[in-house]
N, C-alpha and C. Protein backbone atom coordinates (compact mmCIF):
# COMPACT_ATOMS: atom_id res chain seq x y z
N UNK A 1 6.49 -33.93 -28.90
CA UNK A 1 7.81 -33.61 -29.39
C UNK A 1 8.09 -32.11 -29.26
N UNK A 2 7.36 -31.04 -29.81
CA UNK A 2 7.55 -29.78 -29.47
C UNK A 2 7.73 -29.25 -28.40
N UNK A 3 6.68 -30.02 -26.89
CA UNK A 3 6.81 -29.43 -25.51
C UNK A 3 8.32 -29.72 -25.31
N UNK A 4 8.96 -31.41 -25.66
CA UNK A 4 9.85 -31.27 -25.12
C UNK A 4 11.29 -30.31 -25.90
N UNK A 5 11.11 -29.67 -26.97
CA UNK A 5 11.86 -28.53 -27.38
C UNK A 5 11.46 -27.21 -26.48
N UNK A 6 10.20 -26.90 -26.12
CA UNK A 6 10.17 -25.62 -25.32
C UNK A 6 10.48 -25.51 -24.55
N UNK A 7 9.84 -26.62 -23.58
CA UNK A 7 10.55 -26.53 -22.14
C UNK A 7 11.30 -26.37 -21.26
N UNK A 8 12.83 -26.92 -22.14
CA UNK A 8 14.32 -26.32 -21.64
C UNK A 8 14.12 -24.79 -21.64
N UNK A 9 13.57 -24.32 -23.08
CA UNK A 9 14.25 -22.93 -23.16
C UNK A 9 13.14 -22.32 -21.64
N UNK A 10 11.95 -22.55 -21.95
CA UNK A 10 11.51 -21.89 -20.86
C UNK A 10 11.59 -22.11 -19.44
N UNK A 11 12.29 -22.83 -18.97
CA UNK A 11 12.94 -23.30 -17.80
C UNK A 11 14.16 -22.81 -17.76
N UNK A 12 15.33 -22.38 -19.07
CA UNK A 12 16.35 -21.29 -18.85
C UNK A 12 15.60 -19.87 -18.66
N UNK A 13 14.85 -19.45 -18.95
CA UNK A 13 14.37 -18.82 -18.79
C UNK A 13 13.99 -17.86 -17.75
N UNK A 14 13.28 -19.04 -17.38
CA UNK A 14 12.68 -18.68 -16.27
C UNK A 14 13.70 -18.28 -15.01
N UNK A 15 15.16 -19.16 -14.85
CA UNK A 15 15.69 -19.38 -13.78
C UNK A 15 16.48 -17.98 -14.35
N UNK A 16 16.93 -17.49 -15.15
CA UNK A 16 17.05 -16.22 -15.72
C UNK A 16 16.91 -15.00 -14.93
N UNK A 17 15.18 -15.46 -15.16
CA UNK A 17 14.67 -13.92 -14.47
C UNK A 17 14.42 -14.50 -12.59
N UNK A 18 14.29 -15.18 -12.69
CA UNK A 18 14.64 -15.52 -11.09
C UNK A 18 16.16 -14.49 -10.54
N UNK A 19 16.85 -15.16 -11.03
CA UNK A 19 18.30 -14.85 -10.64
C UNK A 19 18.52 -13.35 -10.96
N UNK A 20 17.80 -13.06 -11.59
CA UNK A 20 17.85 -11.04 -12.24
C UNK A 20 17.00 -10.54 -11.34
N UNK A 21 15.93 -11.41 -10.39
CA UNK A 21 14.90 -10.35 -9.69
C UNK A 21 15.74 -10.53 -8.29
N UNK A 22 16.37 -11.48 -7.63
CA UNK A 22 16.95 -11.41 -6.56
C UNK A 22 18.14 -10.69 -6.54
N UNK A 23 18.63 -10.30 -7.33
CA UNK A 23 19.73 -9.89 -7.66
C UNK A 23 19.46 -8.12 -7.51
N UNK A 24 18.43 -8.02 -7.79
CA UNK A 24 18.03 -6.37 -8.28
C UNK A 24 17.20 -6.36 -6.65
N UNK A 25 16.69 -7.34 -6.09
CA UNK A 25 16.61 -7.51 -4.60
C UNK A 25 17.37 -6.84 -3.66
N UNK A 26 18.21 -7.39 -3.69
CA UNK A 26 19.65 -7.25 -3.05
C UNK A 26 19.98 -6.13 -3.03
N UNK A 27 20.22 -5.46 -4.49
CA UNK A 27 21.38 -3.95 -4.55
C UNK A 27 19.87 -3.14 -3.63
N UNK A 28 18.67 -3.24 -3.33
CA UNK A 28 17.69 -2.01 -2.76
C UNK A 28 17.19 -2.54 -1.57
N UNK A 29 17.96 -3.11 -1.08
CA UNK A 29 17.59 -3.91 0.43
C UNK A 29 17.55 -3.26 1.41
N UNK A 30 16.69 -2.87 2.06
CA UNK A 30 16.44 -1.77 3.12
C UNK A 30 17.67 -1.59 4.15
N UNK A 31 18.09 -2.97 4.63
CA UNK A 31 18.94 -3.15 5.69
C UNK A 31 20.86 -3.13 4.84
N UNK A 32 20.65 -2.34 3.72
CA UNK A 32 22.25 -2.08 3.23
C UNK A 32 22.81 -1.22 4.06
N UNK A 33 22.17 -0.21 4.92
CA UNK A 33 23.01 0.69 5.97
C UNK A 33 23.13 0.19 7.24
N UNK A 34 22.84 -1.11 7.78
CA UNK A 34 22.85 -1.92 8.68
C UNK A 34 24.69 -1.21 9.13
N UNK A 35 24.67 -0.65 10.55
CA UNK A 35 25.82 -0.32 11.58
C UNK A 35 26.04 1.20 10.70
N UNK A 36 25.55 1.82 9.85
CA UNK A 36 26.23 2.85 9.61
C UNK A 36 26.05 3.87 10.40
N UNK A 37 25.59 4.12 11.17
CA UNK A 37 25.10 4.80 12.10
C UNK A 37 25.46 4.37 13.84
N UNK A 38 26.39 5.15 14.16
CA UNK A 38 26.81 4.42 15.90
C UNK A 38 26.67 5.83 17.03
N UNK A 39 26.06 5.38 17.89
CA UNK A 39 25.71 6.24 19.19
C UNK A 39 26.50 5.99 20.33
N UNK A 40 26.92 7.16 20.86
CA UNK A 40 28.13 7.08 21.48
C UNK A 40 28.07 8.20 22.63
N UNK A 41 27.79 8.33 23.95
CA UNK A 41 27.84 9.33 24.91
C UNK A 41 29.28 9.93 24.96
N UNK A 42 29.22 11.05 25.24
CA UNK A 42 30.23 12.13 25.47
C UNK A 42 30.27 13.06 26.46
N UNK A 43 31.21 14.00 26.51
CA UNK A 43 31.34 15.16 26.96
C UNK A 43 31.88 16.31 26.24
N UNK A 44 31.32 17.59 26.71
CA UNK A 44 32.21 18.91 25.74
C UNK A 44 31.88 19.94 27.07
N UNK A 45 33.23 20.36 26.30
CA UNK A 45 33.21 21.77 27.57
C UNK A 45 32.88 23.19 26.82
N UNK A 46 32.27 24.50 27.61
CA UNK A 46 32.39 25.13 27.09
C UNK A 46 32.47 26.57 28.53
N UNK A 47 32.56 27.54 27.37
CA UNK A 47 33.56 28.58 27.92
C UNK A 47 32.59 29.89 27.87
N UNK A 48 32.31 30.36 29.06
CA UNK A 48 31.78 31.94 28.95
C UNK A 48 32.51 32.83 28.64
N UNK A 49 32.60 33.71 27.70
CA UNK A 49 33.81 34.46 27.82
C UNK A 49 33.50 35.97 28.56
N UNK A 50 32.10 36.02 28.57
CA UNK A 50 31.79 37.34 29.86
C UNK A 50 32.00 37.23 31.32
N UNK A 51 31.57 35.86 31.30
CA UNK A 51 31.61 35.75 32.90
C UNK A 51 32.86 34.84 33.12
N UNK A 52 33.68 34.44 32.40
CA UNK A 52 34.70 33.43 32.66
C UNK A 52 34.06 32.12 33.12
N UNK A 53 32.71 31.80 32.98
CA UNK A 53 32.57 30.14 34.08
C UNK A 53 32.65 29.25 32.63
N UNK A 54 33.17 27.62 32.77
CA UNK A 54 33.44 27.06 32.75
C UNK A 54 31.70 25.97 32.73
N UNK A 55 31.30 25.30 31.52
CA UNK A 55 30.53 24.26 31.93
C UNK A 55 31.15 22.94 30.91
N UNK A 56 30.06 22.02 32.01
CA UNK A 56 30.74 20.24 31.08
C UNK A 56 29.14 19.96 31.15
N UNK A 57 29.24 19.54 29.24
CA UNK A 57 27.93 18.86 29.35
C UNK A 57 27.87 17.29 28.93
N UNK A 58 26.95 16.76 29.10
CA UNK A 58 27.46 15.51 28.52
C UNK A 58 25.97 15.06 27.73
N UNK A 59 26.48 15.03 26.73
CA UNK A 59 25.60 14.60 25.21
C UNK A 59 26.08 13.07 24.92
N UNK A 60 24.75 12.86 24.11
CA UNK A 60 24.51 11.89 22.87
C UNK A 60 25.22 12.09 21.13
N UNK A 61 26.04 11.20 21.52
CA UNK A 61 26.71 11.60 19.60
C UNK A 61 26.09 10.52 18.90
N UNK A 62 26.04 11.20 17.79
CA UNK A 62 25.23 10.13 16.07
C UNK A 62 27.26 10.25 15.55
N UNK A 63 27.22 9.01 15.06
CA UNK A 63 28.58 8.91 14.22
C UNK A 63 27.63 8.53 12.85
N UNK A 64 28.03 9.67 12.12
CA UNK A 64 27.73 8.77 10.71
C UNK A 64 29.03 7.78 9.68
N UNK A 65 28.77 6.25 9.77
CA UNK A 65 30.42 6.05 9.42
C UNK A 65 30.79 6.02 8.21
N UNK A 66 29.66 6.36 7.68
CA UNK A 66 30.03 6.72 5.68
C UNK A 66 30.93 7.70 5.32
N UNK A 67 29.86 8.89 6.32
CA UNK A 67 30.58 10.28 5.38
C UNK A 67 31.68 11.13 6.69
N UNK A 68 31.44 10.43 8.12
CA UNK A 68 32.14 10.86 9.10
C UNK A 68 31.66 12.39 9.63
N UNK A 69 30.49 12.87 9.44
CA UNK A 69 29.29 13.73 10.16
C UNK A 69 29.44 13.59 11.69
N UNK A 70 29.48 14.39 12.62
CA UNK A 70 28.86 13.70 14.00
C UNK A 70 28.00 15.17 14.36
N UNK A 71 27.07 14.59 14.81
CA UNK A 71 26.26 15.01 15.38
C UNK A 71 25.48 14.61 16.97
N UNK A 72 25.12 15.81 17.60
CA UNK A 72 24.69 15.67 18.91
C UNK A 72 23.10 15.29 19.13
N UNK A 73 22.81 15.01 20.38
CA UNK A 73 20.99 15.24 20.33
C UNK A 73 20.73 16.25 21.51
N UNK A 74 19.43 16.95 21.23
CA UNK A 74 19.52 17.74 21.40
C UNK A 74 17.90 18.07 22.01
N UNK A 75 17.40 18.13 23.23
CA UNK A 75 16.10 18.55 23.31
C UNK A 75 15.68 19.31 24.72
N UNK A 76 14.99 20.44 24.36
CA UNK A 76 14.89 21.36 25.20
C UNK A 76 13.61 22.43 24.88
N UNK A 77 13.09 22.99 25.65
CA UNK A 77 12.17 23.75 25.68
C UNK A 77 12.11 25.48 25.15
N UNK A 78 11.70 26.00 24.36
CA UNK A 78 12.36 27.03 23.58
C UNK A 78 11.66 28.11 24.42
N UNK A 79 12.18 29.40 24.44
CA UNK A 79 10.97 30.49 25.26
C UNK A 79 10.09 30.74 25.02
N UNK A 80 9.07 30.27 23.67
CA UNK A 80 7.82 30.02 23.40
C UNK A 80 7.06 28.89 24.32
N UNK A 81 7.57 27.83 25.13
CA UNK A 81 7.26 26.58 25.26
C UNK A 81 7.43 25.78 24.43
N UNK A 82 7.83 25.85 23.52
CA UNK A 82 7.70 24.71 22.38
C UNK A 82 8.66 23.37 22.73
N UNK A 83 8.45 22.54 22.69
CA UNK A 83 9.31 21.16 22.97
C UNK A 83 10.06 20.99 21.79
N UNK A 84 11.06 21.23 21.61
CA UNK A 84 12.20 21.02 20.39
C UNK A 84 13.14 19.72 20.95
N UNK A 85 13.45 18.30 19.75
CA UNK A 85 13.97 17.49 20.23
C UNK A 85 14.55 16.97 18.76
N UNK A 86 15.90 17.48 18.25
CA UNK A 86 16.20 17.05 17.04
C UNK A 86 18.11 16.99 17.18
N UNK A 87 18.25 16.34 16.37
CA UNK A 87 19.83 16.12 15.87
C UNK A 87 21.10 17.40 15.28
N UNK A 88 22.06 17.87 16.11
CA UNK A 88 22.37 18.88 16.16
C UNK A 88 24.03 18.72 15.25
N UNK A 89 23.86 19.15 14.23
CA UNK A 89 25.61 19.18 13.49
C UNK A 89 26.75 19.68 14.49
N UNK A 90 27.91 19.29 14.77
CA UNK A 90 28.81 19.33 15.93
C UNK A 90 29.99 20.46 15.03
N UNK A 91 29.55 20.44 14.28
CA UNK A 91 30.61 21.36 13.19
C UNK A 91 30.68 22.95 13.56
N UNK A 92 31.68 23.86 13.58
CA UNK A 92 31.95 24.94 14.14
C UNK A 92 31.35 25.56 13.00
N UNK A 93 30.46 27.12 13.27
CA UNK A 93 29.90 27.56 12.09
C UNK A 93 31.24 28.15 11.95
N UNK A 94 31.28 28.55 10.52
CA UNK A 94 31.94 29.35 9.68
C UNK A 94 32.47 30.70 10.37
N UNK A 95 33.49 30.99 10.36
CA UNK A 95 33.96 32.34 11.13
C UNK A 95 33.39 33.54 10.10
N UNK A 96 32.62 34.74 10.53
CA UNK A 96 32.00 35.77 9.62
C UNK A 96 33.04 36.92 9.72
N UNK A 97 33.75 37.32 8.59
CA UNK A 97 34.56 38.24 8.45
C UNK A 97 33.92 39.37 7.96
């Protein structure tokens, strides 16, 4: 007689914390930024202003589509030798007055 008084409750119970652990699953799910991030080839020009020449390069863009960031990639050999190969902010620095 008693099991069958416990049993419901611990079978609400239970399905309780079931439904509270998938749930708390969900909101920390690795794949929640799934597409936020899109890669996209380009071009940019730029301008000597000593010598007047004119170049076109053509890069790799990162779109970030959350916060709207873009960024380039970027890898090249520094005059140390060093192999540098990292993600470059496309943003104009700050004009220094």
């Amino acid at each position: 007689m008693r099991i069958k008084f416990i049993l419901p409750i611990f079978l609400v119970l239970l399905s309780i914390g079931v439904v509270y652990a998938q749930s708390s699953a969900q909101k920390e799910a690795p794949g929640s930024d799934v597409g936020r991030y899109q890669l996209f080839n380009g071009t940019y020009g730029g301008l000597n202003i000593k010598t007047g020449e004119t170049t076109t390069h053509t890069v790799i863009l990162l779109i970030d589509t959350k916060t709207g960031k873009v960024k380039r990639y970027l890898n090249m050999i520094d005059q140390e030798g060093k192999y540098i190969e990292t993600w470059v902010p496309t943003d104009a620095p700050p004009e220094k007055r």
